[in-house]
C-alpha atoms as a PDB file:
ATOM      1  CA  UNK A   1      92.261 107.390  97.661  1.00  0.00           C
ATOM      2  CA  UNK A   2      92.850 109.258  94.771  1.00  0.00           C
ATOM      3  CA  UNK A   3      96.049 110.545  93.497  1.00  0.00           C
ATOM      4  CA  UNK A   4      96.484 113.131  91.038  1.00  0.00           C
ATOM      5  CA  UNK A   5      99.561 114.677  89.111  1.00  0.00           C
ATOM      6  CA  UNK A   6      99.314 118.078  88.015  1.00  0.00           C
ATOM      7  CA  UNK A   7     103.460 118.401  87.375  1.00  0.00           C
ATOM      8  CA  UNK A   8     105.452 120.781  88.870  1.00  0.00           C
ATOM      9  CA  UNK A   9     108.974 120.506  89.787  1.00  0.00           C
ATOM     10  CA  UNK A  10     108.493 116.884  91.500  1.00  0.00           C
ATOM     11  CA  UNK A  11     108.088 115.703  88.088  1.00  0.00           C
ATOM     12  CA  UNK A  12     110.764 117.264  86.214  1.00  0.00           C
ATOM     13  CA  UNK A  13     113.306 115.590  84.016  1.00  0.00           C
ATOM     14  CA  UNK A  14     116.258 116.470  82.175  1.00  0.00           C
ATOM     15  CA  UNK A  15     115.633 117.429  78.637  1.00  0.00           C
ATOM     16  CA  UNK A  16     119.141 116.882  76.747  1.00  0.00           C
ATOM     17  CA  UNK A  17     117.594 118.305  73.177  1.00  0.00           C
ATOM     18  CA  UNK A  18     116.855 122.082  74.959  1.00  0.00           C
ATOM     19  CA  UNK A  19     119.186 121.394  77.958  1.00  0.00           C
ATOM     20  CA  UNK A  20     115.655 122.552  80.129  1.00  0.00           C
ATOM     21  CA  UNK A  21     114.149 120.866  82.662  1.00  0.00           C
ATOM     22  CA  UNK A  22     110.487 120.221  81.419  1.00  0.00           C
ATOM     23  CA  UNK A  23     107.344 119.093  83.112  1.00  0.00           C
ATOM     24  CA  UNK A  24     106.625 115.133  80.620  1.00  0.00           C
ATOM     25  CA  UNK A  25     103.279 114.204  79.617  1.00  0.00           C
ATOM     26  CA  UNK A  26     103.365 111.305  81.737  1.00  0.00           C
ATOM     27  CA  UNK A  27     103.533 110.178  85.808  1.00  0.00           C
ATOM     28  CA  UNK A  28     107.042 108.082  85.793  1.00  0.00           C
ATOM     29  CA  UNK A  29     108.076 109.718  88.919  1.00  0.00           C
ATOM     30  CA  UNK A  30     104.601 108.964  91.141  1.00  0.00           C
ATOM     31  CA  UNK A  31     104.537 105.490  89.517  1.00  0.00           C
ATOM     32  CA  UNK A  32     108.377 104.951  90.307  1.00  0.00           C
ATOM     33  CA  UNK A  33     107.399 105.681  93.985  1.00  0.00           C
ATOM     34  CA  UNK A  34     104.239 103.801  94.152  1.00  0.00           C
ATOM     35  CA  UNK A  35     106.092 100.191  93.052  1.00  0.00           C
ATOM     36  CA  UNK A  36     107.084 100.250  96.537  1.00  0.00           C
ATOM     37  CA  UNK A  37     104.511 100.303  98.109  1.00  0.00           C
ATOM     38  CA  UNK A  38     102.291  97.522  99.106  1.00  0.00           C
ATOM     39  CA  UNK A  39      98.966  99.161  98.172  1.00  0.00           C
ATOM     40  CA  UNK A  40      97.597  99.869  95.247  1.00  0.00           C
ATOM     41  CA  UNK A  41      96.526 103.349  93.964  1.00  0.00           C
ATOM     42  CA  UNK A  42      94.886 105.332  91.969  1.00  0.00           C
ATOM     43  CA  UNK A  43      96.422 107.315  89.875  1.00  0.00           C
ATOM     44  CA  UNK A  44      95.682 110.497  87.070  1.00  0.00           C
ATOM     45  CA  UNK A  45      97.890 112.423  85.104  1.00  0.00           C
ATOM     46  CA  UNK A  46      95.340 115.966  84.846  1.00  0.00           C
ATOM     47  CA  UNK A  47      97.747 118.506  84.358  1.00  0.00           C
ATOM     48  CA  UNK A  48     101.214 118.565  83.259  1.00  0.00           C
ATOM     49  CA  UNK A  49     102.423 121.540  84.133  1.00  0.00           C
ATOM     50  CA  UNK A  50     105.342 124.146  85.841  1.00  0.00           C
ATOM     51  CA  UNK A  51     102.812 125.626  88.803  1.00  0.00           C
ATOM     52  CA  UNK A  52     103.414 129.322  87.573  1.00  0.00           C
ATOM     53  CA  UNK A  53     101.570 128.339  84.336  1.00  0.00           C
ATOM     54  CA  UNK A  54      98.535 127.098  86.054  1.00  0.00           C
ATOM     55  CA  UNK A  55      95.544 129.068  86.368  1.00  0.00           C
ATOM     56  CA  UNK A  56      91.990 129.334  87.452  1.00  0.00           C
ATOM     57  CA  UNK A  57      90.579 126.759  84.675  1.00  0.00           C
ATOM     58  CA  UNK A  58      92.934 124.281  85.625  1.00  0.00           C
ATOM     59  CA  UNK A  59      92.196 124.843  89.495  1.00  0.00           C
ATOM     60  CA  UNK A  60      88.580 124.477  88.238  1.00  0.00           C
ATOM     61  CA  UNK A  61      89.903 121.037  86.527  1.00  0.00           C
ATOM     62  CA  UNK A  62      90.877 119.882  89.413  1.00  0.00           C
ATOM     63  CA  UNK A  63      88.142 120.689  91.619  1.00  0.00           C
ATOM     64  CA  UNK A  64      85.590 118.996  88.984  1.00  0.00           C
ATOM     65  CA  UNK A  65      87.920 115.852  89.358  1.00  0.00           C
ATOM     66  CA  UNK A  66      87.240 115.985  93.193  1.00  0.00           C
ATOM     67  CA  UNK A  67      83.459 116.563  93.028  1.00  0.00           C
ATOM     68  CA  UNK A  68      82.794 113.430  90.749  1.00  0.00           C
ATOM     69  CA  UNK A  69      84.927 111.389  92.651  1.00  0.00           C
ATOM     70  CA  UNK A  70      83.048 108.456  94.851  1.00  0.00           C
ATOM     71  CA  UNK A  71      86.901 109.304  96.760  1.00  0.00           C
ATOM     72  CA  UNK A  72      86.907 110.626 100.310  1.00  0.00           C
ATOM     73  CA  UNK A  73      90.672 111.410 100.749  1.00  0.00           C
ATOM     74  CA  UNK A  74      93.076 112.483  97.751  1.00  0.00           C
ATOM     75  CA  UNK A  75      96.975 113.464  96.995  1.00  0.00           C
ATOM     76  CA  UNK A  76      97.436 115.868  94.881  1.00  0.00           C
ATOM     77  CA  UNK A  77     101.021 116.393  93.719  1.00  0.00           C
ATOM     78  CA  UNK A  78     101.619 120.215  92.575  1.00  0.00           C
ATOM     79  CA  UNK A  79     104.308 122.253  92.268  1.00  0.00           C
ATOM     80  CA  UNK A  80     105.496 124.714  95.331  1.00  0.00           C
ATOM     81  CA  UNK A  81     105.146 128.205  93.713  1.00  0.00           C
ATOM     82  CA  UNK A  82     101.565 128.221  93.616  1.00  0.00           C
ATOM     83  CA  UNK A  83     100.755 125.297  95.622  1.00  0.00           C
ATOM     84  CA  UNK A  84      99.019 127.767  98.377  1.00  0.00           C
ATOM     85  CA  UNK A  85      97.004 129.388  95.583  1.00  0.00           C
ATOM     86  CA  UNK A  86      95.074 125.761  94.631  1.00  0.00           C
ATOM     87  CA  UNK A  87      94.933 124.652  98.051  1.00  0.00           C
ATOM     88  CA  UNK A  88      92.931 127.743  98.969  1.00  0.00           C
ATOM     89  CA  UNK A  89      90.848 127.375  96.206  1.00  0.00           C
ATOM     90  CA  UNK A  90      90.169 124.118  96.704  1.00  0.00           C
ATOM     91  CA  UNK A  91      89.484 124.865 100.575  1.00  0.00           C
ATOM     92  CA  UNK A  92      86.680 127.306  99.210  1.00  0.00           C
ATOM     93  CA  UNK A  93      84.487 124.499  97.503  1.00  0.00           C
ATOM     94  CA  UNK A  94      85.295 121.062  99.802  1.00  0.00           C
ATOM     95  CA  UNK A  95      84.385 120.754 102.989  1.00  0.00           C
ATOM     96  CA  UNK A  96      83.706 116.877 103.196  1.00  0.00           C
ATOM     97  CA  UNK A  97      86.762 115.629 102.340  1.00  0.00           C
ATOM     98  CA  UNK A  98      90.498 115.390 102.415  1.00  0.00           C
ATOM     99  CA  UNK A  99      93.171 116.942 100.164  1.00  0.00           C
ATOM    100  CA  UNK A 100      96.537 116.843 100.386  1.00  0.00           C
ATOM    101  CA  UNK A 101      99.067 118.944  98.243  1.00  0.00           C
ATOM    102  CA  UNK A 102     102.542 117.761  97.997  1.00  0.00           C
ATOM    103  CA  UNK A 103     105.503 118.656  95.610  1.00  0.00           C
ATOM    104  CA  UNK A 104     109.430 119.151  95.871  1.00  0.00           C
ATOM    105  CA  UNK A 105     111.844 121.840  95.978  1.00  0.00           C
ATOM    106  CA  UNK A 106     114.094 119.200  93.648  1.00  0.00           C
ATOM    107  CA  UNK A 107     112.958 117.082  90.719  1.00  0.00           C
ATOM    108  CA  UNK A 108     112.321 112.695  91.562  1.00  0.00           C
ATOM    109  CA  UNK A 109     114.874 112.905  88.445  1.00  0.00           C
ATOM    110  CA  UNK A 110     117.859 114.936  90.464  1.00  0.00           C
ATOM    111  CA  UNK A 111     116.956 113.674  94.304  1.00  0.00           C
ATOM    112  CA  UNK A 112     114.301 111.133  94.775  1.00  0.00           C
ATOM    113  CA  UNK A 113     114.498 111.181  98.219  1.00  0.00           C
ATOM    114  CA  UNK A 114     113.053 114.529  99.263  1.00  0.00           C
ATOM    115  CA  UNK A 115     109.879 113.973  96.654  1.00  0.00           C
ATOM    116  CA  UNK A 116     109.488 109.809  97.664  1.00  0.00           C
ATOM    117  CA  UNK A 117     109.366 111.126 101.428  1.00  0.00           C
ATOM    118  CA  UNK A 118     106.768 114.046 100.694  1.00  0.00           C
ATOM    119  CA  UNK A 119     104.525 111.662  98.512  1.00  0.00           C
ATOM    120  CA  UNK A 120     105.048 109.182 101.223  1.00  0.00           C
ATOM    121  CA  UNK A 121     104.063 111.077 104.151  1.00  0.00           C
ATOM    122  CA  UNK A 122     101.129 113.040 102.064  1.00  0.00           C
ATOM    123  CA  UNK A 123      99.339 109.398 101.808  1.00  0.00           C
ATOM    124  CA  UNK A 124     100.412 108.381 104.590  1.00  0.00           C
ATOM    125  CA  UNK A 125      98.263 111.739 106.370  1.00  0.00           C
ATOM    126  CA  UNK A 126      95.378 111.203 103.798  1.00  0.00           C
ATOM    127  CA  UNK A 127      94.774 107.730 104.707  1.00  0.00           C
ATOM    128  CA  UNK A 128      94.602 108.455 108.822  1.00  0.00           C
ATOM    129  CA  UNK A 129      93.651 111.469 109.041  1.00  0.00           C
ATOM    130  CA  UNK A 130      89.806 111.718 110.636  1.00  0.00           C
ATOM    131  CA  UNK A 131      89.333 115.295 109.814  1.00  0.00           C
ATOM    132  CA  UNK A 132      88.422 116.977 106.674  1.00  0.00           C
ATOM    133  CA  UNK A 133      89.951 120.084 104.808  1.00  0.00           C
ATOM    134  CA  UNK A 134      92.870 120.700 102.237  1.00  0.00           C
ATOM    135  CA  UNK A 135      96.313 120.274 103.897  1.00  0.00           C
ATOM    136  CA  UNK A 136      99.721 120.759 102.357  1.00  0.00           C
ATOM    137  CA  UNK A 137     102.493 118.447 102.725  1.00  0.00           C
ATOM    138  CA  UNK A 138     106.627 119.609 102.655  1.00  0.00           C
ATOM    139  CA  UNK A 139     109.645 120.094 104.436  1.00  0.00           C
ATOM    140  CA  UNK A 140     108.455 117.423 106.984  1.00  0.00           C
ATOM    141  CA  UNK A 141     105.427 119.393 107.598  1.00  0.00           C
ATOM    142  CA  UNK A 142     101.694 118.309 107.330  1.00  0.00           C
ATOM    143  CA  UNK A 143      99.207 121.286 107.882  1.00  0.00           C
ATOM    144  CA  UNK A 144      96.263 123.040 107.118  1.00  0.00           C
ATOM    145  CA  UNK A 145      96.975 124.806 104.391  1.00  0.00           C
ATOM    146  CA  UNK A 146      96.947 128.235 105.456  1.00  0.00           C
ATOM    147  CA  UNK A 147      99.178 127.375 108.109  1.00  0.00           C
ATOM    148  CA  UNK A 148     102.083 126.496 105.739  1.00  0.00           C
ATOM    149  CA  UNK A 149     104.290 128.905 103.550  1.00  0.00           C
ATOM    150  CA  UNK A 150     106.949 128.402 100.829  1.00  0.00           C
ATOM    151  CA  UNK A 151     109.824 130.784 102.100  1.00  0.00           C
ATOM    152  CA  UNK A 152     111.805 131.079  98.989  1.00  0.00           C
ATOM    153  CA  UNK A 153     114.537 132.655 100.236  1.00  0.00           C
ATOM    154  CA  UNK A 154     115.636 129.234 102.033  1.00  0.00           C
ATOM    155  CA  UNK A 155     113.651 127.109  99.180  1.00  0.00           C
ATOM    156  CA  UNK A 156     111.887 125.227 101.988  1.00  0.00           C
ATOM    157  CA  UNK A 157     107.924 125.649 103.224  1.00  0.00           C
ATOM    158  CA  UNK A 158     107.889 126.874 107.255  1.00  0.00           C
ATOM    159  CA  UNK A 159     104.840 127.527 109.854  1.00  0.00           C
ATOM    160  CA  UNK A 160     103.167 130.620 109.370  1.00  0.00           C
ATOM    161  CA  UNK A 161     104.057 132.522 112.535  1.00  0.00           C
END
């Protein structure tokens, strides 16, 4: 399994120069999280970013990522406003393998509970799952991800009805 950290909110910390919350160069958050865990992962930083600012080259980042890989399953941790954008474009190109998008509503910096139990269950589903295709992971959801929504007016993903 491959992870792969492309920001978003999940990775957000405090900057007390600006008084923002930014998106760091680096993967403290994931790598906080994975020290608990038994296994051992594989981890890459690719894009460091809030998910409004991503576009179609850095979808296409990802994807090339994927293709090289010798990986069958992989976690990708994004951020929720675009989230559904990247997992359909990754659903266009792979149909051999299995993706998993996760993020959080909250930074690991504010509440490291909500992103730890998202990251958690997203490689949790990408290790057992059997079936290929790109799935997205939050609010105690795992599902195809067309199937899944952010509804921002409650700041929490629901079933597409």
């Amino acid at each position: 399994m491959l992870i792969l950290n492309s920001g978003g909110t999940f990775n957000k910390r405090y900057n007390p120069l600006s008084g923002e919350l930014d998106v760091p160069y680096d993967n403290l958050a994931i790598e906080t999280i994975l020290r608990s865990c038994d296994c051992v992962y594989n981890l890459a930083g690719v894009i460091y970013k809030d998910s409004l600012e991503m576009d179609i080259q850095d979808r296409k980042k990802l994807a090339d990522i994927i293709s090289h890989s010798d990986e069958r399953q992989f976690v990708i941790v994004h951020g929720t406003d675009t989230m559904d954008k990247s997992a359909a474009f990754l659903s266009e190109i792979f149909t051999d393998k299995i993706i998993v998008l996760t993020g959080a509503m909250k930074p690991f910096e504010i509440d490291n509970v909500e992103a730890t139990l998202n990251l958690g269950m997203a490689i949790g589903y990408a290790k057992a799952a059997h079936e290929s295709g790109v799935y997205i992971c939050m609010s105690g959801y795992i599902e195809l991800w067309d199937k899944l929504q952010k509804n921002k007016k409650i700041g929490k993903f629901e079933l597409v009805k």
